[in-house]
C-alpha atoms as a PDB file:
ATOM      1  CA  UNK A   1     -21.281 -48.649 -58.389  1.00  0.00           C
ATOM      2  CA  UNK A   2     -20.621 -51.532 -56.033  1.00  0.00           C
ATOM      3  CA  UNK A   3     -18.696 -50.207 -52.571  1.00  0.00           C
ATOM      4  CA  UNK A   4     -15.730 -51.822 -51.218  1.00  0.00           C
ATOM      5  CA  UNK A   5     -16.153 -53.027 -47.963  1.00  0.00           C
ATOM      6  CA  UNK A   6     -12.491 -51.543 -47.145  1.00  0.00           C
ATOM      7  CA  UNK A   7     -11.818 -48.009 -48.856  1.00  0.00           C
ATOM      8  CA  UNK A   8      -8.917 -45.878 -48.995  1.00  0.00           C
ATOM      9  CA  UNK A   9      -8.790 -42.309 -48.243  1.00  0.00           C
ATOM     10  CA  UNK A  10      -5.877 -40.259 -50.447  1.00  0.00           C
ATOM     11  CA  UNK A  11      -5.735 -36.310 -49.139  1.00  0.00           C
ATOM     12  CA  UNK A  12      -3.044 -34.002 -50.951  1.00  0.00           C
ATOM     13  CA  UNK A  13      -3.532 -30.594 -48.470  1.00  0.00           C
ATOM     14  CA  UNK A  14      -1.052 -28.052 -47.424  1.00  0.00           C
ATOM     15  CA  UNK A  15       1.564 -28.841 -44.949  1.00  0.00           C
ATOM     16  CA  UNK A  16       0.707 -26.130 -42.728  1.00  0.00           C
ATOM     17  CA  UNK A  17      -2.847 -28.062 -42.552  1.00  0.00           C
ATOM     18  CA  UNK A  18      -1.234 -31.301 -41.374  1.00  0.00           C
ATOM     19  CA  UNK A  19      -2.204 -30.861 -37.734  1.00  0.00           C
ATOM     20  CA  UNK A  20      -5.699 -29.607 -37.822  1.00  0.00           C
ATOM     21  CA  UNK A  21      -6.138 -32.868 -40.309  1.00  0.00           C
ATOM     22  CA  UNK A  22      -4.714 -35.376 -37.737  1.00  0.00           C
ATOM     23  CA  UNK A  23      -6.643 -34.100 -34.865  1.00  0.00           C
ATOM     24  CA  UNK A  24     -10.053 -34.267 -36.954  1.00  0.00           C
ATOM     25  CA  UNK A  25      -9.057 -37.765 -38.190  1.00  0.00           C
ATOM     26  CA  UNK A  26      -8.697 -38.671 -34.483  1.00  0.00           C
ATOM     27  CA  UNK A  27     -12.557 -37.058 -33.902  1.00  0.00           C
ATOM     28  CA  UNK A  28     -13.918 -39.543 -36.146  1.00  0.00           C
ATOM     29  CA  UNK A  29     -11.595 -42.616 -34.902  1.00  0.00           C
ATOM     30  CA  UNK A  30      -9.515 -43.027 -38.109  1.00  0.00           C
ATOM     31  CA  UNK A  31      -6.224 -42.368 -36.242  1.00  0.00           C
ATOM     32  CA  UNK A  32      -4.289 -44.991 -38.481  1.00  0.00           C
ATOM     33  CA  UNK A  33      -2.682 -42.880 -41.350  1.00  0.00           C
ATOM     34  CA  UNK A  34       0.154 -42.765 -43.774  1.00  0.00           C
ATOM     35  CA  UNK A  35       1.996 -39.079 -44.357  1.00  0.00           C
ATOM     36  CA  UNK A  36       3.959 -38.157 -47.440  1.00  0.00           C
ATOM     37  CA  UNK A  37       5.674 -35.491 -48.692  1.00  0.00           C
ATOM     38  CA  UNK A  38       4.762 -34.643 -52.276  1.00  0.00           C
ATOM     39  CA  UNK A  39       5.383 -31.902 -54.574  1.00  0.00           C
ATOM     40  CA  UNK A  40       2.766 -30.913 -57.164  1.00  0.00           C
ATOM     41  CA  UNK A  41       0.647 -28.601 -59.221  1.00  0.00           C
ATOM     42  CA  UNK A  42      -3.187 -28.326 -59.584  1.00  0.00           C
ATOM     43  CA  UNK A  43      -4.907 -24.834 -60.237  1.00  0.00           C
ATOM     44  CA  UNK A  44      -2.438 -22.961 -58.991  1.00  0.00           C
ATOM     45  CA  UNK A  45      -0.460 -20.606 -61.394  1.00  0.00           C
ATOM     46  CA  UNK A  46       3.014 -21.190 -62.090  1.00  0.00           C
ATOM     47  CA  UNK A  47       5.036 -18.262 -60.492  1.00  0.00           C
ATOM     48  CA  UNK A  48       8.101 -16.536 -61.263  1.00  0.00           C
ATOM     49  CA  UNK A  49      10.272 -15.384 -58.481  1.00  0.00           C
ATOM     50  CA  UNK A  50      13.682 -13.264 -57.905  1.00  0.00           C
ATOM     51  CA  UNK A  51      16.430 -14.803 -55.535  1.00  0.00           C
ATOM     52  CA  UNK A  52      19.627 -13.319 -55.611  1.00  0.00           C
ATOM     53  CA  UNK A  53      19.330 -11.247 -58.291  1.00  0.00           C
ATOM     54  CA  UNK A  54      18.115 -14.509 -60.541  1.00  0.00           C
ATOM     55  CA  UNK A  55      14.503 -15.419 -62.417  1.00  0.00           C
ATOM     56  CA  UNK A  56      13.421 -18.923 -61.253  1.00  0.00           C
ATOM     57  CA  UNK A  57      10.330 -20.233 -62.120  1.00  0.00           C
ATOM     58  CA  UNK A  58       7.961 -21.828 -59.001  1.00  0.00           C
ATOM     59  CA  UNK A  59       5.403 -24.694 -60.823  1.00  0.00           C
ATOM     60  CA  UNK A  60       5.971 -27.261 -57.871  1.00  0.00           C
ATOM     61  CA  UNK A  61       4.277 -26.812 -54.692  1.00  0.00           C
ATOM     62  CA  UNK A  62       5.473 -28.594 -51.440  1.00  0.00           C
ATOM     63  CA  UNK A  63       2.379 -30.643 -50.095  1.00  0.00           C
ATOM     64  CA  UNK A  64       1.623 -33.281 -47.858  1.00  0.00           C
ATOM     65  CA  UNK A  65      -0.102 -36.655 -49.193  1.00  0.00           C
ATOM     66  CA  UNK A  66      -2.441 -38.224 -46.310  1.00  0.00           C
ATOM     67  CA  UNK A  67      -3.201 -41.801 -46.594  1.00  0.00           C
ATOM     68  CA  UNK A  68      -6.026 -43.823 -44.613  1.00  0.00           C
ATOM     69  CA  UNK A  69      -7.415 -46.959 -45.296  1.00  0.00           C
ATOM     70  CA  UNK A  70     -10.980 -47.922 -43.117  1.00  0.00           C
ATOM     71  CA  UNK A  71     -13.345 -50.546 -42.943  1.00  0.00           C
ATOM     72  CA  UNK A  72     -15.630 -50.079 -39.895  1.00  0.00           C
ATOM     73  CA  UNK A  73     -15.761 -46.086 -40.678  1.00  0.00           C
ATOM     74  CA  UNK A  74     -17.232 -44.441 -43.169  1.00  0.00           C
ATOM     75  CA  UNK A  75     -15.124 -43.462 -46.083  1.00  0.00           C
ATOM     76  CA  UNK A  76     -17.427 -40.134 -46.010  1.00  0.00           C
ATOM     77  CA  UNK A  77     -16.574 -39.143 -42.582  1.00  0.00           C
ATOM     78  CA  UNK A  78     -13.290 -39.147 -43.217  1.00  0.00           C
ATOM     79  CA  UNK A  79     -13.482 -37.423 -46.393  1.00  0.00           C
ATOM     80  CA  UNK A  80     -15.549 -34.870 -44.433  1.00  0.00           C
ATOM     81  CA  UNK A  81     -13.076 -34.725 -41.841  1.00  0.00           C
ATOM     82  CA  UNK A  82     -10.204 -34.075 -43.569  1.00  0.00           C
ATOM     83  CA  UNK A  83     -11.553 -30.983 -45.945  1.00  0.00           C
ATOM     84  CA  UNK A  84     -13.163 -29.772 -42.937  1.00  0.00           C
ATOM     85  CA  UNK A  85      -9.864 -29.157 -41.284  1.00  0.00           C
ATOM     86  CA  UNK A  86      -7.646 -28.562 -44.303  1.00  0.00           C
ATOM     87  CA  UNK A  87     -10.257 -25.959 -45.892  1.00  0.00           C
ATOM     88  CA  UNK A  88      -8.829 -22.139 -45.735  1.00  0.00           C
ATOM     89  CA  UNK A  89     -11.140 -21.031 -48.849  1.00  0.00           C
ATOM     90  CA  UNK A  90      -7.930 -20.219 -51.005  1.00  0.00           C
ATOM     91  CA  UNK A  91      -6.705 -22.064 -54.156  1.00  0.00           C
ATOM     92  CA  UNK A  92      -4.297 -24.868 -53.070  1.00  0.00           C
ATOM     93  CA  UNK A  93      -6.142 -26.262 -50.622  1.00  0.00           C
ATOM     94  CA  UNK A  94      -6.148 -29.908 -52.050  1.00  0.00           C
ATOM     95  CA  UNK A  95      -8.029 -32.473 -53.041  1.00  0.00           C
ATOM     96  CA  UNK A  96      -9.620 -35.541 -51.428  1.00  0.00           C
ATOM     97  CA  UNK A  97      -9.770 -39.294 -53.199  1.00  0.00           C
ATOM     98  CA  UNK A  98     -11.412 -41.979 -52.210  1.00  0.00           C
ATOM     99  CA  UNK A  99     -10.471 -45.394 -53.638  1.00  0.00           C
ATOM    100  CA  UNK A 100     -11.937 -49.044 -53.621  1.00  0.00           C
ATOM    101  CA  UNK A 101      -8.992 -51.271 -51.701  1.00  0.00           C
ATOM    102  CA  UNK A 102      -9.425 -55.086 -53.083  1.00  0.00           C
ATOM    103  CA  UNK A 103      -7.847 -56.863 -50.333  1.00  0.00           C
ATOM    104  CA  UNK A 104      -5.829 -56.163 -47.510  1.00  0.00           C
ATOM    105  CA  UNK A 105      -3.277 -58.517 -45.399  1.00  0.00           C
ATOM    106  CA  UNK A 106      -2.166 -58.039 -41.902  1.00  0.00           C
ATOM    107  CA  UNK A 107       1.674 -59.040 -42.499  1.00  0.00           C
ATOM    108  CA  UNK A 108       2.236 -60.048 -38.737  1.00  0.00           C
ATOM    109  CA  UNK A 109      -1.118 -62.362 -38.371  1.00  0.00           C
ATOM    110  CA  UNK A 110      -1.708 -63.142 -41.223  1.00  0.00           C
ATOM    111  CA  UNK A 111      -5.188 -61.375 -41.104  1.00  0.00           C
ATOM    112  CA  UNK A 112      -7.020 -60.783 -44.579  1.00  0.00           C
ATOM    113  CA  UNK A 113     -10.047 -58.162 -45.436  1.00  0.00           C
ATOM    114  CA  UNK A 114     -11.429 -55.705 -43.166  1.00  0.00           C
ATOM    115  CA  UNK A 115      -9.929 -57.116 -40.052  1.00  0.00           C
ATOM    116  CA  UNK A 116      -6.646 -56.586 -41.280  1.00  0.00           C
ATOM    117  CA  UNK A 117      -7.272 -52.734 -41.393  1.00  0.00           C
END
C-alpha cells in the first residue's frame, strides 16, 4: 500500500470524551480539527426505554465525529492519541479511520499539497 503524503484522521467517540481528545491532539501538535455531531449505531444493542408511561425504542446513539487532516505528523500518532484519550474500556467507545487525502488546496493562498494543511 502506497501512503499519502497528507492523511486524514476520522474519530467517531463519545461526546463526553471530546475534551480529553482535544487536549491529547494538542500533545502531539495536531490542534487543527473539524467536530461533528453524529448519531449512530455500531455494537451497541438497540434498547428499549419507558418515558411517560410510553415504549420507545433507543438504536441511535448521540456521538461526536472528529476530523483531522496532517501532513508533517504522523497519521499514527494521532490515531494513538485520540483512542488513548477516548478509551473507557466499555462498548461505544468508537472507532478510529484513517484515510488517504489526494490533494488539498489552501482557498485563501492558493496553496496546494501538504503545505496547504
Amino acid at each position: 500500500m502506497t501512503e499519502s503524503e497528507i492523511q486524514m484522521v476520522v474519530a467517531i467517540i463519545r461526546p463526553e470524551k471530546l475534551g480529553a481528545a482535544k487536549q491529547a491532539l494538542a500533545r502531539v501538535n495536531a490542534s487543527s480539527l473539524t467536530v461533528t455531531n453524529v448519531s449512530g449505531r455500531g455494537s451497541e444493542s438497540v434498547k428499549t426505554e419507558q418515558w411517560r408511561g410510553e415504549e420507545y425504542t433507543v438504536d441511535l446513539i448521540d456521538k461526536v465525529k472528529i476530523e483531522c487532516v496532517v501532513a508533517d505528523i504522523p497519521a499514527e500518532d494521532v490515531t494513538e492519541a485520540i483512542a488513548e484519550a477516548a478509551k473507557t474500556g466499555n462498548p461505544g467507545d468508537g472507532r478510529v479511520f484513517v484515510l488517504p487525502v489526494e490533494e488539498a488546496v489552501r482557498i485563501r493562498t492558493g496553496e496546494r499539497g501538504p503545505e496547504a494543511v
